[in-house]
PDB file of N, CA and C in Angstrom:
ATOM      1  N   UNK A   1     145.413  80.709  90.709  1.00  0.00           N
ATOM      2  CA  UNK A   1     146.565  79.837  90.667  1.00  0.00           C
ATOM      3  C   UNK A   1     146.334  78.719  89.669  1.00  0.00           C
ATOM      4  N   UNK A   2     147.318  78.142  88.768  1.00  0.00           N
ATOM      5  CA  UNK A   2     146.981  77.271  88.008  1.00  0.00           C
ATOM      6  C   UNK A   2     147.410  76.213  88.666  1.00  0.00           C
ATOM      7  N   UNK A   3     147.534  74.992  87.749  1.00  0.00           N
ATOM      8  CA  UNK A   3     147.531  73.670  88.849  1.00  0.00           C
ATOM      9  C   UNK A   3     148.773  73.370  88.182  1.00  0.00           C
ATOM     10  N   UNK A   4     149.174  72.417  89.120  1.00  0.00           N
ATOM     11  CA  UNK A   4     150.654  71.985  89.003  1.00  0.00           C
ATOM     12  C   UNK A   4     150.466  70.496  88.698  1.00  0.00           C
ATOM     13  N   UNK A   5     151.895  70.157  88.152  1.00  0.00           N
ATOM     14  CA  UNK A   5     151.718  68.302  87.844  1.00  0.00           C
ATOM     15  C   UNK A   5     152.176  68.044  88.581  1.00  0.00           C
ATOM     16  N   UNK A   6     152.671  66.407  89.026  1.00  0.00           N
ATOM     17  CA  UNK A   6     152.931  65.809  90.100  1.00  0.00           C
ATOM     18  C   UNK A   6     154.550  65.691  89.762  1.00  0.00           C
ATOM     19  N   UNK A   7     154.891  65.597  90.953  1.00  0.00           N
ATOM     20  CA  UNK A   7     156.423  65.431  90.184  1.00  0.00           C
ATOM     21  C   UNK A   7     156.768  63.809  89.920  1.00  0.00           C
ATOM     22  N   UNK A   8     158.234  63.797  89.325  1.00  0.00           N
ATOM     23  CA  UNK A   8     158.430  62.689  88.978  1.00  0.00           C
ATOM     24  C   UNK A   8     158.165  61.481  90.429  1.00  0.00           C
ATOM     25  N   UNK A   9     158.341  61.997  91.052  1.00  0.00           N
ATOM     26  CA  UNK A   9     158.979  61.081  92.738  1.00  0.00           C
ATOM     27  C   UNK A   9     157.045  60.694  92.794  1.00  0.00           C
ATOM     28  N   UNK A  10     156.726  61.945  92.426  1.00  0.00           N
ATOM     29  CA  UNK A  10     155.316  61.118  93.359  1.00  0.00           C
ATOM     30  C   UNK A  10     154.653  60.200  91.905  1.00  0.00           C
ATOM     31  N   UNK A  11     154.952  60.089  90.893  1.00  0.00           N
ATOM     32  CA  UNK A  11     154.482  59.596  90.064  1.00  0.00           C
ATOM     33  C   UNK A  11     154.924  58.157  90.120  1.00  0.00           C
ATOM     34  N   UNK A  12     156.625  58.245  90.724  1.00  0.00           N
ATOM     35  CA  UNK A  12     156.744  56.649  90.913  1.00  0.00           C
ATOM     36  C   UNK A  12     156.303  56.201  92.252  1.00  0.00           C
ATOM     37  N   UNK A  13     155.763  57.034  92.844  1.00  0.00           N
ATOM     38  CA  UNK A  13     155.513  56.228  94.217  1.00  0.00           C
ATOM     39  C   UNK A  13     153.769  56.116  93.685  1.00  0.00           C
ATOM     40  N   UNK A  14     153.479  56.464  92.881  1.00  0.00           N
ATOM     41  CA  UNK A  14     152.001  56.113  92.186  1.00  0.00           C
ATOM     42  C   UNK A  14     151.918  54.772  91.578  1.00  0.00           C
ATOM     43  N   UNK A  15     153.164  54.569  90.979  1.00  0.00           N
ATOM     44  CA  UNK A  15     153.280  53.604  90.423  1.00  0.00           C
ATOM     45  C   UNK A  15     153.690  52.018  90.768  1.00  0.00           C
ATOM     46  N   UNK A  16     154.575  52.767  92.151  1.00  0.00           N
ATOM     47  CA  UNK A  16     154.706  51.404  93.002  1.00  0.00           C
ATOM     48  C   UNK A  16     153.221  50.934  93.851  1.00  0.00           C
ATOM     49  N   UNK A  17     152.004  52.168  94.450  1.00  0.00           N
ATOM     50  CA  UNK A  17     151.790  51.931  94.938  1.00  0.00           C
ATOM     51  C   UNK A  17     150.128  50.804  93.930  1.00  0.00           C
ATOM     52  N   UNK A  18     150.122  51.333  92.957  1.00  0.00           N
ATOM     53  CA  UNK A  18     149.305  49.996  91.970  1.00  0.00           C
ATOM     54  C   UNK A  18     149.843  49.063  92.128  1.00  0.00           C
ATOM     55  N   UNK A  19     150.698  48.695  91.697  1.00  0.00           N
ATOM     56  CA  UNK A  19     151.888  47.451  91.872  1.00  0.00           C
ATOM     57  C   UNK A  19     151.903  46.327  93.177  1.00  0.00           C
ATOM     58  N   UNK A  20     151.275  47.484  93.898  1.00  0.00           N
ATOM     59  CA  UNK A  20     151.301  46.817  95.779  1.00  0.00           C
ATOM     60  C   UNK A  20     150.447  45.510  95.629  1.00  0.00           C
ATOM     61  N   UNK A  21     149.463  44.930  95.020  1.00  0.00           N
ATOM     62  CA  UNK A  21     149.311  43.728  95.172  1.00  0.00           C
ATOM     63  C   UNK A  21     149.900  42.890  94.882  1.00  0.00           C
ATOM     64  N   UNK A  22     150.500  43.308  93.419  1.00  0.00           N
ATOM     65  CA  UNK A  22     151.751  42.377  92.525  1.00  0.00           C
ATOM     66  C   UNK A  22     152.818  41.719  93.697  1.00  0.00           C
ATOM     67  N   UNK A  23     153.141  42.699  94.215  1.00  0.00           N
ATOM     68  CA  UNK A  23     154.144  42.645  94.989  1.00  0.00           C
ATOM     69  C   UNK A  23     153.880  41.624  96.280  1.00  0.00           C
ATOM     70  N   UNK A  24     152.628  41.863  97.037  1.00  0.00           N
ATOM     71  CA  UNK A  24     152.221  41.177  97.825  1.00  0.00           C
ATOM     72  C   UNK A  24     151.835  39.760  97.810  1.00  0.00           C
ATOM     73  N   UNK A  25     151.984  39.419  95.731  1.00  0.00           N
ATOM     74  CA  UNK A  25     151.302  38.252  95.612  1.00  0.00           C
ATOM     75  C   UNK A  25     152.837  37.497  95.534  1.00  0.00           C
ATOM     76  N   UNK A  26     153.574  38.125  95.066  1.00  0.00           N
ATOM     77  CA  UNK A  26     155.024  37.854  94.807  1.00  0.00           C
ATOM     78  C   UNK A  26     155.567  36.450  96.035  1.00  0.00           C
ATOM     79  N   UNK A  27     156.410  35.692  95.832  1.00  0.00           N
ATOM     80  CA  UNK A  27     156.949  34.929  96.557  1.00  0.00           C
ATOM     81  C   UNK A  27     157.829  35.806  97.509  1.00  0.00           C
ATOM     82  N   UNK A  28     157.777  35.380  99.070  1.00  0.00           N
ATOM     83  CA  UNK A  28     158.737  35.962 100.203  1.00  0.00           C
ATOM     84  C   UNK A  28     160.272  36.634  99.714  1.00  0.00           C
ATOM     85  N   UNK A  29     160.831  35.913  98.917  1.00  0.00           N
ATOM     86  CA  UNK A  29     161.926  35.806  98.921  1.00  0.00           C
ATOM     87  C   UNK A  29     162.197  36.800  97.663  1.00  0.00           C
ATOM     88  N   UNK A  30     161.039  36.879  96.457  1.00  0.00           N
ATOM     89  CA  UNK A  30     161.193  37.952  95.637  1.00  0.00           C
ATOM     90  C   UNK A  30     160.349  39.667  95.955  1.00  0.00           C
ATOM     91  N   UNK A  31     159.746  39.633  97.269  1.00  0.00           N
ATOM     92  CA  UNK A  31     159.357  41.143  97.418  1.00  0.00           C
ATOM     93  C   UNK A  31     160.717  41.751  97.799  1.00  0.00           C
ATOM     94  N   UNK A  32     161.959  41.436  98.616  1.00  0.00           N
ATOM     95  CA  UNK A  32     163.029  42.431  98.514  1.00  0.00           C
ATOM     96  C   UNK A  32     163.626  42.471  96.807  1.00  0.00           C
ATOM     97  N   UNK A  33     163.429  41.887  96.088  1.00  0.00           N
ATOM     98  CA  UNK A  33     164.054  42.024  94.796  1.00  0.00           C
ATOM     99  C   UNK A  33     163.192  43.220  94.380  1.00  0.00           C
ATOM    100  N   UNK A  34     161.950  43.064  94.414  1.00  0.00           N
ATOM    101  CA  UNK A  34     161.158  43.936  93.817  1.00  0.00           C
ATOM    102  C   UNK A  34     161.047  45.118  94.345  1.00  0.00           C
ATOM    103  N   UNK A  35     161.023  45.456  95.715  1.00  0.00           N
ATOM    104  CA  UNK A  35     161.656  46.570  96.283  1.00  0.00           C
ATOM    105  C   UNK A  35     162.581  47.368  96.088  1.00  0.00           C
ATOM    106  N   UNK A  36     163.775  46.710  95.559  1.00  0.00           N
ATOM    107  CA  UNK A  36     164.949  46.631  95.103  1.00  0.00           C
ATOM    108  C   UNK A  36     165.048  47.491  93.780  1.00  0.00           C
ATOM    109  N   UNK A  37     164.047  46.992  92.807  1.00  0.00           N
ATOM    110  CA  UNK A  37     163.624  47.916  91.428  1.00  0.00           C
ATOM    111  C   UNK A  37     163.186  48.865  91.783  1.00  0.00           C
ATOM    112  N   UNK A  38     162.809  49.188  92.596  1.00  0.00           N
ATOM    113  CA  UNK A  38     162.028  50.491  92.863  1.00  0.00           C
ATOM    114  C   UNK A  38     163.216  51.282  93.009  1.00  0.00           C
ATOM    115  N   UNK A  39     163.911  51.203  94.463  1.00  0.00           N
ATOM    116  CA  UNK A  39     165.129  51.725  94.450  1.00  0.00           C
ATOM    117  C   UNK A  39     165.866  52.433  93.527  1.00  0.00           C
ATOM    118  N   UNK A  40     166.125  51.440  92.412  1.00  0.00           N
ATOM    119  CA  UNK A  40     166.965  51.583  91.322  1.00  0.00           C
ATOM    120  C   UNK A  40     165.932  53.125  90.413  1.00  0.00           C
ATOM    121  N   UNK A  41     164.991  52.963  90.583  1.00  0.00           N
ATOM    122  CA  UNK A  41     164.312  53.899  89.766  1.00  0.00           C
ATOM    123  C   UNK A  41     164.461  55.541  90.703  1.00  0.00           C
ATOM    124  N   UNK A  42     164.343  55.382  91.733  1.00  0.00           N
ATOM    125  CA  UNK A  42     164.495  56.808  92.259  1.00  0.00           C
ATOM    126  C   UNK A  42     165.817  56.809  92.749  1.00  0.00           C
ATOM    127  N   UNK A  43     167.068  56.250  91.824  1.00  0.00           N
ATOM    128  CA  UNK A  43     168.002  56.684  92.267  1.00  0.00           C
ATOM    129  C   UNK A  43     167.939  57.794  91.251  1.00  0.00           C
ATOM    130  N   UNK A  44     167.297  57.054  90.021  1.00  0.00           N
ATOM    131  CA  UNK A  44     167.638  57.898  88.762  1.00  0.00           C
ATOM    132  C   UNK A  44     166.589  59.113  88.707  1.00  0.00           C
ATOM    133  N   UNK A  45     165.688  59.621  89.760  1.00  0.00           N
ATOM    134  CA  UNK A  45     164.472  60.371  89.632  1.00  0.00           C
ATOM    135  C   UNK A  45     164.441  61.820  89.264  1.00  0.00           C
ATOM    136  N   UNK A  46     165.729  62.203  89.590  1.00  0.00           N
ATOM    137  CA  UNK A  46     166.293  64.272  89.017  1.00  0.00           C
ATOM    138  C   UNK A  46     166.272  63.661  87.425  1.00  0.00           C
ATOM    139  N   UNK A  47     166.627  62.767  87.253  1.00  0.00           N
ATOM    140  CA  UNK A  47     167.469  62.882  85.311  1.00  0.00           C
ATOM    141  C   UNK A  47     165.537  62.229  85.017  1.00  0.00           C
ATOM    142  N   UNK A  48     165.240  61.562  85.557  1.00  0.00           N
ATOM    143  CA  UNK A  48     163.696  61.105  85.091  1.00  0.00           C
ATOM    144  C   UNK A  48     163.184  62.048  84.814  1.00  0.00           C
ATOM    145  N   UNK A  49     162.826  62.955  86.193  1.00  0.00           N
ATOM    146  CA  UNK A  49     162.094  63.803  86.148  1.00  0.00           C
ATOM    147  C   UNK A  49     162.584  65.520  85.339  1.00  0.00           C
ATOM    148  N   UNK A  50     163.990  65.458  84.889  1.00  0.00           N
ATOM    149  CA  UNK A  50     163.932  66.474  83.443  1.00  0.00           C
ATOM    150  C   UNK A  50     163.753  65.882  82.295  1.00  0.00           C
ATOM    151  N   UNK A  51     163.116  64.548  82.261  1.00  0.00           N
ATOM    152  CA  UNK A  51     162.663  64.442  80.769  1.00  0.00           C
ATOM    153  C   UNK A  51     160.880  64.516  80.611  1.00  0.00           C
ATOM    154  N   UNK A  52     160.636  64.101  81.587  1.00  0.00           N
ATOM    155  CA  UNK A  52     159.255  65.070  82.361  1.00  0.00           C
ATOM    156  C   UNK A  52     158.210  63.935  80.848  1.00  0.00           C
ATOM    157  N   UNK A  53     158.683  62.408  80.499  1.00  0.00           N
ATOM    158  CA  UNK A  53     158.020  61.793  79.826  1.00  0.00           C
ATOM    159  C   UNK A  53     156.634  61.478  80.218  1.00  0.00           C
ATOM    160  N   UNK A  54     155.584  61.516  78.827  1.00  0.00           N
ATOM    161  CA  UNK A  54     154.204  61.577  79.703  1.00  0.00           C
ATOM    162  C   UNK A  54     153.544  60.100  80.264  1.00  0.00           C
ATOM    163  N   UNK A  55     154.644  58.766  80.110  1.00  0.00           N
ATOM    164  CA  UNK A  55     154.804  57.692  80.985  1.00  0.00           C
ATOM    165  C   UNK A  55     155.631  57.320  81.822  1.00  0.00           C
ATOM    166  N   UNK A  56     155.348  57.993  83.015  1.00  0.00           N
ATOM    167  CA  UNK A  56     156.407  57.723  84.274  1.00  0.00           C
ATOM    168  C   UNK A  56     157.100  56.541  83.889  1.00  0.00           C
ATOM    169  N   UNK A  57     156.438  55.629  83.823  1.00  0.00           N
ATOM    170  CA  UNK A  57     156.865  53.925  83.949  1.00  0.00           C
ATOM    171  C   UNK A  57     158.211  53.697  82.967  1.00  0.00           C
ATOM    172  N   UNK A  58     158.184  54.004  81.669  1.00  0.00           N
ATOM    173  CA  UNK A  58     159.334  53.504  80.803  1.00  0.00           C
ATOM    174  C   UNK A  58     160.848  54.277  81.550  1.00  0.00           C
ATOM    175  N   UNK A  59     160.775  56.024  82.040  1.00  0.00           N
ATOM    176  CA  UNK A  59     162.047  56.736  83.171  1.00  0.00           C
ATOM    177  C   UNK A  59     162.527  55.731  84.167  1.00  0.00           C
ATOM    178  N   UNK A  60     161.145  54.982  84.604  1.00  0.00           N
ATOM    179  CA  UNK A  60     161.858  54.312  85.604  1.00  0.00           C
ATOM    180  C   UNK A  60     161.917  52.928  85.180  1.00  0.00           C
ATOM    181  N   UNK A  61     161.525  51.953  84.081  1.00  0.00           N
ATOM    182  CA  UNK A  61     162.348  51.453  83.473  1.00  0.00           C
ATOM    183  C   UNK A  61     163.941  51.205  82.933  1.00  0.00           C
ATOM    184  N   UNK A  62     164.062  52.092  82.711  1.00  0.00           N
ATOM    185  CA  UNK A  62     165.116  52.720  81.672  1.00  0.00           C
ATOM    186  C   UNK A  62     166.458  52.915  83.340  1.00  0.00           C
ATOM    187  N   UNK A  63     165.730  53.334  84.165  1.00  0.00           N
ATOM    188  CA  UNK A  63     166.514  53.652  85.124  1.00  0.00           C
ATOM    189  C   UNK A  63     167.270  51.888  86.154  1.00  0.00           C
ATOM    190  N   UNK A  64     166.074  51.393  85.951  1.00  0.00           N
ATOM    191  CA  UNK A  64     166.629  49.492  86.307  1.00  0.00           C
ATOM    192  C   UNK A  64     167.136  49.322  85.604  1.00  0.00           C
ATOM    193  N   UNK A  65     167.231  49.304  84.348  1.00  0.00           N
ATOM    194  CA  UNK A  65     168.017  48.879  83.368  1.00  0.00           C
ATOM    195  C   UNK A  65     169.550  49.466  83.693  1.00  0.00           C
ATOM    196  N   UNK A  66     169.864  50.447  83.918  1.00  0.00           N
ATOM    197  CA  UNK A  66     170.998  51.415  84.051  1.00  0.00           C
ATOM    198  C   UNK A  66     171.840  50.635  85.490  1.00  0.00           C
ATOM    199  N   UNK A  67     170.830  50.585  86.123  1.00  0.00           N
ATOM    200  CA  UNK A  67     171.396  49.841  87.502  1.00  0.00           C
ATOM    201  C   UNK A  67     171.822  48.691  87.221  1.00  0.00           C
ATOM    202  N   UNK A  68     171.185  47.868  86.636  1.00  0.00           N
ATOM    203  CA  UNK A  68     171.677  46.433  86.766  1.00  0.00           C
ATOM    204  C   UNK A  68     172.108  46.332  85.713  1.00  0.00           C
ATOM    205  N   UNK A  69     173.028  47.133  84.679  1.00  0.00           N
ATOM    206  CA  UNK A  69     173.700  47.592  83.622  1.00  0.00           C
ATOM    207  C   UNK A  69     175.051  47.611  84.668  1.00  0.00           C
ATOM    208  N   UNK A  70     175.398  48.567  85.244  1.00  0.00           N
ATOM    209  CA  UNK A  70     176.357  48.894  86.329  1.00  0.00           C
ATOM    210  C   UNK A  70     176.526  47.524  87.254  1.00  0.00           C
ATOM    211  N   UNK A  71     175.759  46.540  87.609  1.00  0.00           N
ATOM    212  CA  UNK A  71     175.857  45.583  88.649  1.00  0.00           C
ATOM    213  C   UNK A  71     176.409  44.547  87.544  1.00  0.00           C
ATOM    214  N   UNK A  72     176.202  44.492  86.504  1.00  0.00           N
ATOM    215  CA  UNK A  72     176.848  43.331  85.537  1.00  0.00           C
ATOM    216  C   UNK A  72     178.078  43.825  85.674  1.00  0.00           C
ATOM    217  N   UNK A  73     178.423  45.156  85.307  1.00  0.00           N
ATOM    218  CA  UNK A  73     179.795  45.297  85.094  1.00  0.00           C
ATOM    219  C   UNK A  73     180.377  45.295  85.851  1.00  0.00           C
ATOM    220  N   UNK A  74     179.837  45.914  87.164  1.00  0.00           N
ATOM    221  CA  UNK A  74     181.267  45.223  88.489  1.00  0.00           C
ATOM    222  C   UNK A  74     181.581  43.738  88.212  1.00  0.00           C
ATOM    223  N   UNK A  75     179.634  43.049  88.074  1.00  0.00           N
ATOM    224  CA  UNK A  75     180.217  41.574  88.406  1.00  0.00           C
ATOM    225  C   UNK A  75     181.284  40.945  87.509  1.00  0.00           C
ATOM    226  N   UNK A  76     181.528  41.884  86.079  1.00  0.00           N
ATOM    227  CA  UNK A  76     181.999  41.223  85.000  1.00  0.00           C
ATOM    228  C   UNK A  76     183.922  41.664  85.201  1.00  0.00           C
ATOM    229  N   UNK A  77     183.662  42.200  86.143  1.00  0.00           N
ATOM    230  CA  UNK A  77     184.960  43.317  86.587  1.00  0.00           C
ATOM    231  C   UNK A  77     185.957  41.697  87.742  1.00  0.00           C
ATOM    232  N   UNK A  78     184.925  41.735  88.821  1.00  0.00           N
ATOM    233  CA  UNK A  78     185.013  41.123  89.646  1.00  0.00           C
ATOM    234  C   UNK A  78     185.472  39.844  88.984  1.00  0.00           C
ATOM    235  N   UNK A  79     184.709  39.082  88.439  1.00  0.00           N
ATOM    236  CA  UNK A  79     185.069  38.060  87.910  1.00  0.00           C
ATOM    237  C   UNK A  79     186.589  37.598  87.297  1.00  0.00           C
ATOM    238  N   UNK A  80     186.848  38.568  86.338  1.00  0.00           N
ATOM    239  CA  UNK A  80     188.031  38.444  85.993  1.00  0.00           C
ATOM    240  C   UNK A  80     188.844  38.802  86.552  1.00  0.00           C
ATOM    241  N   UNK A  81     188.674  39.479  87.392  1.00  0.00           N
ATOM    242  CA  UNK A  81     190.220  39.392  88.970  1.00  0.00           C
ATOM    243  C   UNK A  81     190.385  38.398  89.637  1.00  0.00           C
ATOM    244  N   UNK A  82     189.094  37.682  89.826  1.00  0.00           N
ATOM    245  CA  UNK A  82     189.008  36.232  90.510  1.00  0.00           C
ATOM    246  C   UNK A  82     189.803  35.183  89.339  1.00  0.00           C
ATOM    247  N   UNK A  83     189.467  35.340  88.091  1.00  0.00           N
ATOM    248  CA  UNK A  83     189.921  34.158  87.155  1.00  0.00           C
ATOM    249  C   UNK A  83     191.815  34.606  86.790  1.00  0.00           C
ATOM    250  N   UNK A  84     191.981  36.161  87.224  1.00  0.00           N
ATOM    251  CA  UNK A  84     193.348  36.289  86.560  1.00  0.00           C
ATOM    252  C   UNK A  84     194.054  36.103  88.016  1.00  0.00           C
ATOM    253  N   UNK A  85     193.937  35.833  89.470  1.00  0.00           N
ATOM    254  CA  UNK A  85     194.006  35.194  90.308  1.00  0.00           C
ATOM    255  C   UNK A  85     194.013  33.834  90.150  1.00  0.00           C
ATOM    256  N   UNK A  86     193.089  33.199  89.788  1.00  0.00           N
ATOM    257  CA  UNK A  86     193.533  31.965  89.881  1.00  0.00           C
ATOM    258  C   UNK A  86     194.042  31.628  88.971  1.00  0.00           C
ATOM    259  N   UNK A  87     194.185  32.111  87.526  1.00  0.00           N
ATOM    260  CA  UNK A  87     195.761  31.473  86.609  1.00  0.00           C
ATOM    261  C   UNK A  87     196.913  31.892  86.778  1.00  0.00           C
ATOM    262  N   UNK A  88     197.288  33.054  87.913  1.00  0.00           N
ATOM    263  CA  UNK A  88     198.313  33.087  88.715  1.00  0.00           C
ATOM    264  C   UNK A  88     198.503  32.458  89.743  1.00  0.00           C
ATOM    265  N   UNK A  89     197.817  32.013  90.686  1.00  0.00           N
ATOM    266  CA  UNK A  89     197.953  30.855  91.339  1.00  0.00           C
ATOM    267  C   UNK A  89     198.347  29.678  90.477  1.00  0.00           C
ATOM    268  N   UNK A  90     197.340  28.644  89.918  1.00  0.00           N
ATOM    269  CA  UNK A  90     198.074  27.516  88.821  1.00  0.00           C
ATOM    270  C   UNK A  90     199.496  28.130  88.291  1.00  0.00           C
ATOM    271  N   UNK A  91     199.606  29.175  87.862  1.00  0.00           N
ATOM    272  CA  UNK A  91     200.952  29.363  87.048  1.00  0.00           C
ATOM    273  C   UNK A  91     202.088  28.629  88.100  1.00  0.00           C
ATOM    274  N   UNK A  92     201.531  29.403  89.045  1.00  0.00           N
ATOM    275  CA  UNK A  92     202.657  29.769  90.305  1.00  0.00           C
ATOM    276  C   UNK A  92     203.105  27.977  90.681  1.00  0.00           C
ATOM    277  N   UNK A  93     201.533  27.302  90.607  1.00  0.00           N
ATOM    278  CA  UNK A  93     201.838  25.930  91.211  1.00  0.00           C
ATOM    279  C   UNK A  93     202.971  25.441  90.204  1.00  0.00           C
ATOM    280  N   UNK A  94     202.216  25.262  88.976  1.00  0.00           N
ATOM    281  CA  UNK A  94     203.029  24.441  87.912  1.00  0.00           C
ATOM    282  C   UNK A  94     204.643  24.566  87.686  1.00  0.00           C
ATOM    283  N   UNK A  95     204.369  25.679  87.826  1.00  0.00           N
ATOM    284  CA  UNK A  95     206.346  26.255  87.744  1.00  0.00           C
ATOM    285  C   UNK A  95     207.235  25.257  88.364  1.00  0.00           C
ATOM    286  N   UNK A  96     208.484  24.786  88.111  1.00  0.00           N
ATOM    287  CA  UNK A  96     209.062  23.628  88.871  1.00  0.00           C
ATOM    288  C   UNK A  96     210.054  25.129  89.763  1.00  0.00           C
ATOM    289  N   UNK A  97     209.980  24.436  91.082  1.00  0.00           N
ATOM    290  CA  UNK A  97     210.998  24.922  91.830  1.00  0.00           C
ATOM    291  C   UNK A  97     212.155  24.789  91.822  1.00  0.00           C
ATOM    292  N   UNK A  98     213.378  25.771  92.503  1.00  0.00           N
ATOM    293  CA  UNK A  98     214.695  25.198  92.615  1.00  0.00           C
ATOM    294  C   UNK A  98     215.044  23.893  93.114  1.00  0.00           C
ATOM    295  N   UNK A  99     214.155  23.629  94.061  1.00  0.00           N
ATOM    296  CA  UNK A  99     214.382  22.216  95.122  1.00  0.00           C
ATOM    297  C   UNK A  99     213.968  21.175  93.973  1.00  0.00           C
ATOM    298  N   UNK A 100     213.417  21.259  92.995  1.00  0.00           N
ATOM    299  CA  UNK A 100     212.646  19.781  91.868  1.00  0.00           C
ATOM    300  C   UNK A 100     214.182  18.894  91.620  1.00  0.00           C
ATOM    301  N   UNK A 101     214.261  17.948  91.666  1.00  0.00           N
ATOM    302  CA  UNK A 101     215.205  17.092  90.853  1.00  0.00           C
ATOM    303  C   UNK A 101     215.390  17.233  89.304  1.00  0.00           C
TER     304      UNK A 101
END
């Protein structure tokens, strides 16, 4: 039998698991962030793992990037419904009513 490589999944869980002190040294409040990157990387781990690159690390790079690529753009989405809301509101105020003198 010849030998097999590791797949992508266990290569990032290789990679988180070096990382484990980083993480541990990390402030309370930033180990769910950093958890969080991880996430983002094995969402992307089928498309990682057919490019089968011989540095796990930049796939799952590339894969945070993609995520919080997508989280700007809701937020950038979001935002301007909130701002074209509120210059319809002001519009709405400023307008003089029938009742104005």
């Amino acid at each position: 039998m010849g030998r097999t490589n590791p797949t992508y999944r266990d290569a990032l869980r290789a990679i988180e698991e070096r990382w484990a002190e980083f993480r541990r040294a990390l402030r309370r409040r930033d180990q769910p962030r950093f958890d969080q990157l991880f996430e983002y990387a094995r969402k992307h781990a089928d498309a990682s793992g057919l490019l089968n690159h011989q540095n796990p690390l930049l796939p799952a790079l590339l894969s945070i990037d993609l995520e919080q690529e997508g989280r700007l753009d809701d937020h950038e989405e979001r935002l301007e419904e909130l701002e074209a809301a509120v210059a319809a509101r002001d519009d709405k105020e400023a307008a003089p009513s029938d009742s104005d003198p």
